[in-house]
C-alpha atoms as a PDB file:
ATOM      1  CA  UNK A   1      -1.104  30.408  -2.598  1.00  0.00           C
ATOM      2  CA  UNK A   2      -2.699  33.245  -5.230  1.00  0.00           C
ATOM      3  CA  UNK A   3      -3.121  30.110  -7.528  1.00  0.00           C
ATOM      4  CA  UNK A   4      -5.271  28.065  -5.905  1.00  0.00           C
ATOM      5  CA  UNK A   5      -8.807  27.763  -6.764  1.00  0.00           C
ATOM      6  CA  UNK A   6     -12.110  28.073  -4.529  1.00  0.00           C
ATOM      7  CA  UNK A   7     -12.755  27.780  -0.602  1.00  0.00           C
ATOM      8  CA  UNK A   8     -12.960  23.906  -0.026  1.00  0.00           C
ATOM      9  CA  UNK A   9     -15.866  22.187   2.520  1.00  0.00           C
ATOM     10  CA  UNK A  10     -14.773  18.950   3.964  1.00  0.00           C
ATOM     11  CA  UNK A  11     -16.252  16.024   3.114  1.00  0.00           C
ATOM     12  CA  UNK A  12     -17.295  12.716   3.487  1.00  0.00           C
ATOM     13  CA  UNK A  13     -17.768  12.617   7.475  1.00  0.00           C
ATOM     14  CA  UNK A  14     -20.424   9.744   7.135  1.00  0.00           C
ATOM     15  CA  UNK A  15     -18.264   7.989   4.565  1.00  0.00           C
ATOM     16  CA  UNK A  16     -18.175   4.332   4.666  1.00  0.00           C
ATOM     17  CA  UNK A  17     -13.815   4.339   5.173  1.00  0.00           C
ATOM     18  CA  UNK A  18     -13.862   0.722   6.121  1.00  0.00           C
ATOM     19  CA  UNK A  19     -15.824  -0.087   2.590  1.00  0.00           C
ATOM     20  CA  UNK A  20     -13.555   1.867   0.792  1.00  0.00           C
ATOM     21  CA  UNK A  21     -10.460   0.750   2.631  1.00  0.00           C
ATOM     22  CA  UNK A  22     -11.096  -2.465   1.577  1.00  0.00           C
ATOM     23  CA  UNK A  23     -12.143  -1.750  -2.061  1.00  0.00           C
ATOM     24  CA  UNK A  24      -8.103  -0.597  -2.158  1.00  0.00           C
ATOM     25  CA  UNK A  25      -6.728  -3.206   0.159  1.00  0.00           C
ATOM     26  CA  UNK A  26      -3.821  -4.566  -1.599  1.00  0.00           C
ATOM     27  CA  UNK A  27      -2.439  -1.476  -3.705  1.00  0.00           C
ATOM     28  CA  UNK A  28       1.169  -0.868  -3.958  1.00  0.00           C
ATOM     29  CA  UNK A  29       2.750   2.104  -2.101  1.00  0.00           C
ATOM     30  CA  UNK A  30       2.799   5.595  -3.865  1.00  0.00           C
ATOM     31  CA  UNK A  31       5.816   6.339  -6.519  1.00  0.00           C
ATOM     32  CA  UNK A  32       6.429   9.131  -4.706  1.00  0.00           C
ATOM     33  CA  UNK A  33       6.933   7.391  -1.306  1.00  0.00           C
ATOM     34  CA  UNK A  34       8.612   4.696  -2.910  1.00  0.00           C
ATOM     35  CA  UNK A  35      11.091   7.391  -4.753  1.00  0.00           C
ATOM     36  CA  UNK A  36      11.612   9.032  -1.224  1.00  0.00           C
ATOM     37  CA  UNK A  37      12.703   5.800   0.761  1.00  0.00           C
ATOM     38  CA  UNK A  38      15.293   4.554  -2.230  1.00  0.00           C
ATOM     39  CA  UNK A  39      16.608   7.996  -1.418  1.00  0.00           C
ATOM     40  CA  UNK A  40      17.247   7.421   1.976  1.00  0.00           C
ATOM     41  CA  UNK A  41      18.512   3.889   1.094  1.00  0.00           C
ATOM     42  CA  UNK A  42      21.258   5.065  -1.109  1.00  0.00           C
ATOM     43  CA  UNK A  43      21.984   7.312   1.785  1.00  0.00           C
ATOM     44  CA  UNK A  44      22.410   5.014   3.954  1.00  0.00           C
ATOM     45  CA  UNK A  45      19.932   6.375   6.242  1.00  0.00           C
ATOM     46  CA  UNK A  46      17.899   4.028   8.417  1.00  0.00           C
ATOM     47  CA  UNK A  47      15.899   4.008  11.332  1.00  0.00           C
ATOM     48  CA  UNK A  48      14.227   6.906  10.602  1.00  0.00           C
ATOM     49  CA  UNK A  49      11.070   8.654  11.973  1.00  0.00           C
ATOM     50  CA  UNK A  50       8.254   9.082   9.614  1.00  0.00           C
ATOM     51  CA  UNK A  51       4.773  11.015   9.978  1.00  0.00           C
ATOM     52  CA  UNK A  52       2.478   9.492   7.553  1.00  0.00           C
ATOM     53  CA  UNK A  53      -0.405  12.341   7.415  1.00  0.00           C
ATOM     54  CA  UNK A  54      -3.953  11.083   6.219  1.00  0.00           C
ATOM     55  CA  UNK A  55      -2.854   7.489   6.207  1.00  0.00           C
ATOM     56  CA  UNK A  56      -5.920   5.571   4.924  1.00  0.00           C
ATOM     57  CA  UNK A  57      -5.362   2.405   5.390  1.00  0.00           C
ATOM     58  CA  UNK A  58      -1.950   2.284   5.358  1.00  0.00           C
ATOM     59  CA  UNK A  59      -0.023   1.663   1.877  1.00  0.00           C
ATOM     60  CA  UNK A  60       2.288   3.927   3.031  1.00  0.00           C
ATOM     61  CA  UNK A  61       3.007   3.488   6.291  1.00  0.00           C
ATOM     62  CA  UNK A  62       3.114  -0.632   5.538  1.00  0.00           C
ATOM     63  CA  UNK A  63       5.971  -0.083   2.772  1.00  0.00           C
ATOM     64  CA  UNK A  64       8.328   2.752   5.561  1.00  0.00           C
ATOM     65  CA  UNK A  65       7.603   0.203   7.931  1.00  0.00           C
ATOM     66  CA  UNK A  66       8.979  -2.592   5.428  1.00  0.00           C
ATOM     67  CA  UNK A  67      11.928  -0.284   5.262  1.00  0.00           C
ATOM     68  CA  UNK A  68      13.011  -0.314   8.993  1.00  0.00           C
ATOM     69  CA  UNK A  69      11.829   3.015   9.946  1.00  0.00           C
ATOM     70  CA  UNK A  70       9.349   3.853  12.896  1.00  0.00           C
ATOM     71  CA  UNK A  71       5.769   5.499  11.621  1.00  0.00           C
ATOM     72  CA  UNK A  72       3.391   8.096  13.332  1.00  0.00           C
ATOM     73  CA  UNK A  73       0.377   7.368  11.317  1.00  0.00           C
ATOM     74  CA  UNK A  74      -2.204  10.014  11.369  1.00  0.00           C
ATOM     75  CA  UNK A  75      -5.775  10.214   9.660  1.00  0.00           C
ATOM     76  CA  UNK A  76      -9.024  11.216  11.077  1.00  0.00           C
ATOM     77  CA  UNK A  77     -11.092   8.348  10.524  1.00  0.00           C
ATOM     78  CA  UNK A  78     -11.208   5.825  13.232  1.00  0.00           C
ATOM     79  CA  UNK A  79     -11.188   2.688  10.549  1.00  0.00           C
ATOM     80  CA  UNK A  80      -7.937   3.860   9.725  1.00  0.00           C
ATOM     81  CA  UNK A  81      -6.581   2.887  12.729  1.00  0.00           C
ATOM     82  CA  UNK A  82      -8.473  -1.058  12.171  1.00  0.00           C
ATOM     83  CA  UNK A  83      -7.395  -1.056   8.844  1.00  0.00           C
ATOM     84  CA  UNK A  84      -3.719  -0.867  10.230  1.00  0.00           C
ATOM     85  CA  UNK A  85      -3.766  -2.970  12.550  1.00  0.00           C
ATOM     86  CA  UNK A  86      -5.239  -5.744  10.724  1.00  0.00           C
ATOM     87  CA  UNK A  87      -2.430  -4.800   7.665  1.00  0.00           C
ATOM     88  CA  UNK A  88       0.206  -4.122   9.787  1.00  0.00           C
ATOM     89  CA  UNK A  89       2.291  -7.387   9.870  1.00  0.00           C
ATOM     90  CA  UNK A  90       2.628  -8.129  14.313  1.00  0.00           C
ATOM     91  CA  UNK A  91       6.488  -7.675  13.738  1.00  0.00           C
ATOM     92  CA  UNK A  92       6.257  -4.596  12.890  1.00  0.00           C
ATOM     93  CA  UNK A  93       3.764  -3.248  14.881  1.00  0.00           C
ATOM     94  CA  UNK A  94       6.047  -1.679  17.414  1.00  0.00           C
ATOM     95  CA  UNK A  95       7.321   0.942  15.193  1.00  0.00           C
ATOM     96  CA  UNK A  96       3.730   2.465  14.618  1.00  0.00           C
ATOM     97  CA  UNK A  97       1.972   4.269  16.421  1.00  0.00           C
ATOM     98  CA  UNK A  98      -1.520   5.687  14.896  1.00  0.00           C
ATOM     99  CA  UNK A  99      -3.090   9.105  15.768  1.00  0.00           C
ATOM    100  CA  UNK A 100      -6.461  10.364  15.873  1.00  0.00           C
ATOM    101  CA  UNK A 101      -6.387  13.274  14.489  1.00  0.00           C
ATOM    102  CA  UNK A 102      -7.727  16.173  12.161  1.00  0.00           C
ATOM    103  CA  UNK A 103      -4.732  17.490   9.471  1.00  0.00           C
ATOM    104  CA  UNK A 104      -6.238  20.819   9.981  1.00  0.00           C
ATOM    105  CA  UNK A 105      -4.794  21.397  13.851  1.00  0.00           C
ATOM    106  CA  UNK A 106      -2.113  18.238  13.686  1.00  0.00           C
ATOM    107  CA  UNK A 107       0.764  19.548  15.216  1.00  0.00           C
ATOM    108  CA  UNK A 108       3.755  17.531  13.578  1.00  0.00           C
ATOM    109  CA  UNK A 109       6.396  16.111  15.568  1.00  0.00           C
ATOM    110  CA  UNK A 110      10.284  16.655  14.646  1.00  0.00           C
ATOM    111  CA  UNK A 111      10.693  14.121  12.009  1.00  0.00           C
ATOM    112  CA  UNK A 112      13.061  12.596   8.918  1.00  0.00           C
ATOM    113  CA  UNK A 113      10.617  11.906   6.815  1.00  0.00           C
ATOM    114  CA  UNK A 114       6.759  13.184   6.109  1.00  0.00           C
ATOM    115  CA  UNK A 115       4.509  11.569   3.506  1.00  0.00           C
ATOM    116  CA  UNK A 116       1.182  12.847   2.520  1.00  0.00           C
ATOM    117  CA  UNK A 117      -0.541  11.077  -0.302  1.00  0.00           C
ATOM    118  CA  UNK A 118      -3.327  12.442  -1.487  1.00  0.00           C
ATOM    119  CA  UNK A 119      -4.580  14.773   0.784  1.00  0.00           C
ATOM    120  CA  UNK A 120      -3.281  18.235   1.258  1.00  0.00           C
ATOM    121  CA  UNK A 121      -5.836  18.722  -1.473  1.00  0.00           C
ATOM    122  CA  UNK A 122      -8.549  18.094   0.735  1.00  0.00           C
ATOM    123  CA  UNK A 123      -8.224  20.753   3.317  1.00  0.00           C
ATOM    124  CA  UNK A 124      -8.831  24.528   3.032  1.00  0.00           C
ATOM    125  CA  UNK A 125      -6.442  26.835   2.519  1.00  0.00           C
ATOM    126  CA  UNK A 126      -6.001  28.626   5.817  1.00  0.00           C
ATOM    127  CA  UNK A 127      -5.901  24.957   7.069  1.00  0.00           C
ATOM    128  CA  UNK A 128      -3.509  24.138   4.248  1.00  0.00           C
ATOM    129  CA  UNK A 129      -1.236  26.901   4.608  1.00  0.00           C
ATOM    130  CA  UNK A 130      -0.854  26.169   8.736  1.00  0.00           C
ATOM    131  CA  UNK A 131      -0.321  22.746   8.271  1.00  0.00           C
ATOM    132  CA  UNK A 132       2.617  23.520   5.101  1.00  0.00           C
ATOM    133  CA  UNK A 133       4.491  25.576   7.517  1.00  0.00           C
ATOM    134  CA  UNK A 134       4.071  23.263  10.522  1.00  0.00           C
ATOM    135  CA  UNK A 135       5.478  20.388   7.859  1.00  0.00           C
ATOM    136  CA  UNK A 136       8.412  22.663   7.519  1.00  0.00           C
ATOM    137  CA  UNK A 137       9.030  23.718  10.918  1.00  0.00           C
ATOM    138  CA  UNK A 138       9.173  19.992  11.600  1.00  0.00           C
ATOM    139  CA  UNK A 139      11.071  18.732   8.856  1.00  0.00           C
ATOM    140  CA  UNK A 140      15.008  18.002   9.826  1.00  0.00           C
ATOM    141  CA  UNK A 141      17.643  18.721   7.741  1.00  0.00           C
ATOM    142  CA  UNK A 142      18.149  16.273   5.149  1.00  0.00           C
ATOM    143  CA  UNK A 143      14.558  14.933   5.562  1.00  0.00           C
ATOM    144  CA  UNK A 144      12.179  14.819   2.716  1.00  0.00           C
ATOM    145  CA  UNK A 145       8.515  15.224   1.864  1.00  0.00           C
ATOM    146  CA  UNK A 146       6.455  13.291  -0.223  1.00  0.00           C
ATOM    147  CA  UNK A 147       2.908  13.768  -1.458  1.00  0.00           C
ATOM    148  CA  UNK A 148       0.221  14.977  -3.814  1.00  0.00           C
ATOM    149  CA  UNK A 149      -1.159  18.167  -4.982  1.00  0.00           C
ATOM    150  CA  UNK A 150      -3.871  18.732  -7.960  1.00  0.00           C
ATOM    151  CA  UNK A 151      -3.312  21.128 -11.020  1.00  0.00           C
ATOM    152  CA  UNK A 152      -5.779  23.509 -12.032  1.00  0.00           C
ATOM    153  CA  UNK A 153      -6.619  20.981 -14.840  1.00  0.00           C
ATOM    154  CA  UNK A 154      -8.513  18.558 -12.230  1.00  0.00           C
ATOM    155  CA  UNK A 155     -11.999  18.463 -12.834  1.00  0.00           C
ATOM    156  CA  UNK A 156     -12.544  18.543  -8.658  1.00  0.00           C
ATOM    157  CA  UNK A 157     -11.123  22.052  -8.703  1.00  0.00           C
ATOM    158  CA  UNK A 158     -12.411  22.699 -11.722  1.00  0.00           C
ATOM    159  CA  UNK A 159     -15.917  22.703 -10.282  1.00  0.00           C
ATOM    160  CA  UNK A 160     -14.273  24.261  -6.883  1.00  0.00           C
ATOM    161  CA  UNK A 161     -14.599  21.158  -5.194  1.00  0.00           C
ATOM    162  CA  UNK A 162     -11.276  21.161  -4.165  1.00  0.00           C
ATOM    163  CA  UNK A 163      -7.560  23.132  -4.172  1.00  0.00           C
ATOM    164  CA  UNK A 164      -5.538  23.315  -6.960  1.00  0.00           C
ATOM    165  CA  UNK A 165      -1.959  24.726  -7.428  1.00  0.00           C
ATOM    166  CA  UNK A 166      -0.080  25.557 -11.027  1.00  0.00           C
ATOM    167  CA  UNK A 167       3.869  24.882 -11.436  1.00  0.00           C
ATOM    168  CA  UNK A 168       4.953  28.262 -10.120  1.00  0.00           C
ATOM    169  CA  UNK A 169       3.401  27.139  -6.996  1.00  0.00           C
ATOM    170  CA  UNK A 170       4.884  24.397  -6.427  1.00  0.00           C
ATOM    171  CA  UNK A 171       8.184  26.493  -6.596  1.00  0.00           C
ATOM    172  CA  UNK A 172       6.890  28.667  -3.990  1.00  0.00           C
ATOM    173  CA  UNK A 173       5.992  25.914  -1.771  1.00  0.00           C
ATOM    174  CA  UNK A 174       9.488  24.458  -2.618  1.00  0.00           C
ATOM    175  CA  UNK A 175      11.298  27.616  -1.375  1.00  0.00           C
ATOM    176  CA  UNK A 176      15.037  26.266  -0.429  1.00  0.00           C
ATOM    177  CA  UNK A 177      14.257  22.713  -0.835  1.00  0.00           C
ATOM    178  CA  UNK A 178      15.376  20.677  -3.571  1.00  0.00           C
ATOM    179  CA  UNK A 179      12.697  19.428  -5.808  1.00  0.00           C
ATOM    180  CA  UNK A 180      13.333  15.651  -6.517  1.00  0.00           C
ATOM    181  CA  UNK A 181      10.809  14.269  -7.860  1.00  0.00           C
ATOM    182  CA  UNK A 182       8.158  16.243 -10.132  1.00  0.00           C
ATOM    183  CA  UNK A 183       6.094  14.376 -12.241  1.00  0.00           C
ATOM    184  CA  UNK A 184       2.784  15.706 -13.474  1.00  0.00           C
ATOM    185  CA  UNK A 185      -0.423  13.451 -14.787  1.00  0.00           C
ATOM    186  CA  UNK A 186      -3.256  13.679 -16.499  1.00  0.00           C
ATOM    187  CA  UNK A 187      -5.445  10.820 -16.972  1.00  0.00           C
ATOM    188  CA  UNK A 188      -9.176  10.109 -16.811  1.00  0.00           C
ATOM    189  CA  UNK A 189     -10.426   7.551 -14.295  1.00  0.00           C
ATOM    190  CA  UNK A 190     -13.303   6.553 -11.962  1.00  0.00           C
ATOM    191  CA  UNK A 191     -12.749   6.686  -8.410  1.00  0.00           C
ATOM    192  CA  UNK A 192     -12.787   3.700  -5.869  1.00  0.00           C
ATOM    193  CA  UNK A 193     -15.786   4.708  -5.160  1.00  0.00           C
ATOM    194  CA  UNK A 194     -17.268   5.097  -8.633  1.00  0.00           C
ATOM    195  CA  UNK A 195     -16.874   8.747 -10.097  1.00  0.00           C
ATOM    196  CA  UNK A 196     -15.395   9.666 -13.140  1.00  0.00           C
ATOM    197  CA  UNK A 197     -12.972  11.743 -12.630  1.00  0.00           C
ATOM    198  CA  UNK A 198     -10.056  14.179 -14.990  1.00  0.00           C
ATOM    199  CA  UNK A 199      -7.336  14.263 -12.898  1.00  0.00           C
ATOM    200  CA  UNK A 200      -4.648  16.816 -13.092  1.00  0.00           C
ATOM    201  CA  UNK A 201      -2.044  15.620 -10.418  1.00  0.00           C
ATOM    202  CA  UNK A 202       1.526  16.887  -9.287  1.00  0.00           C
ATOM    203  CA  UNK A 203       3.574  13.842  -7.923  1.00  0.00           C
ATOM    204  CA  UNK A 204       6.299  15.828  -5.648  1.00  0.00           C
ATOM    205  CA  UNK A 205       9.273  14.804  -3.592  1.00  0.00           C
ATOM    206  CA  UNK A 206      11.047  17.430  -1.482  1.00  0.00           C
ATOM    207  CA  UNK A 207      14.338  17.721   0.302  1.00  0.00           C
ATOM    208  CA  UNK A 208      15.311  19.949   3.125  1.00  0.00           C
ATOM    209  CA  UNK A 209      19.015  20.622   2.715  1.00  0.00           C
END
């Protein structure tokens, strides 16, 4: 995308995930995945295969479970995978499955429903662009995406830290999808792990027609 901002490094390799997962236990799902799964209810659409990409510890994936669908929950941090299963109410356990695996060369299954929360924001943009077009390859008709981008506004891109996309990008990610959801934020915060931050977030729900 022409408006993104800087080459992004990964980081946090030797994070401490299973600190910081439980620093967050107990959140609520996102809006946006919330907003995506009353859209399938009013559909009438159920039983419905999700990939939840860069799970954490599982917000997400806990509330599509909740909502009778099956989850592929990805993330590359191993504690992600104990964080779920500890979360992960036994009932439901047989509609997850949780992959080990790096966004970057994920290749994403067919699916109904994808949810990335922030994340996409993380990767490069060779890495982001791959992954974008595998997310649309594998996208079925009627399915939606849901997920998180940052404005060039957010202090993290700002400084180059991270990607950052204006409003005519999001249109050209769109394409022939139906924009939603769009909600855009600006707040100040610290982090859960104790950095101020300025965030400049877009809060996007797709739909493949």
């Amino acid at each position: 995308m022409g408006e993104t901002v800087s080459t992004v490094k990964r980081e946090g390799a030797e994070r401490d995930w299973a600190a910081y997962y439980a620093r967050t236990r107990g959140r609520p799902p996102r809006a946006t995945t919330r907003f995506a799964l009353e859209a399938f209810a009013r559909e009438g659409r159920g039983g419905l295969f999700a990939v939840d990409l860069g799970c954490g510890g599982g917000r997400d994936a806990l509330a599509i479970l909740e909502a009778g669908h099956r989850v592929l929950a990805v993330d590359r941090s191993p504690e992600a995978g104990a964080e779920l299963e500890a979360r992960v109410p036994p009932d439901l356990r047989a509609r997850l499955e949780f992959r080990l695996a790096d966004l970057a060369s994920f290749e994403v299954p067919p699916c109904d429903f994808v949810n990335a929360s922030f994340v996409l924001f993380a990767l490069e943009e060779a890495d982001f662009r791959a992954l974008w077009e595998r997310v649309r390859a594998a996208l079925r008709p009627g399915g939606r995406f849901a997920g998180h981008l940052l404005g060039l506004r957010d202090s993290w891109v700002e400084s180059g830290r991270r990607r950052g996309v204006d409003r005519a990008g999001i249109d050209r990610l769109a394409g022939e999808w139906a924009i939603e959801s769009l909600d855009e934020e600006r707040c100040r915060s610290v982090t859960p792990r104790g950095e101020a931050k300025r965030w400049h977030v877009w809060h996007l729900v797709l739909r493949r027609p």
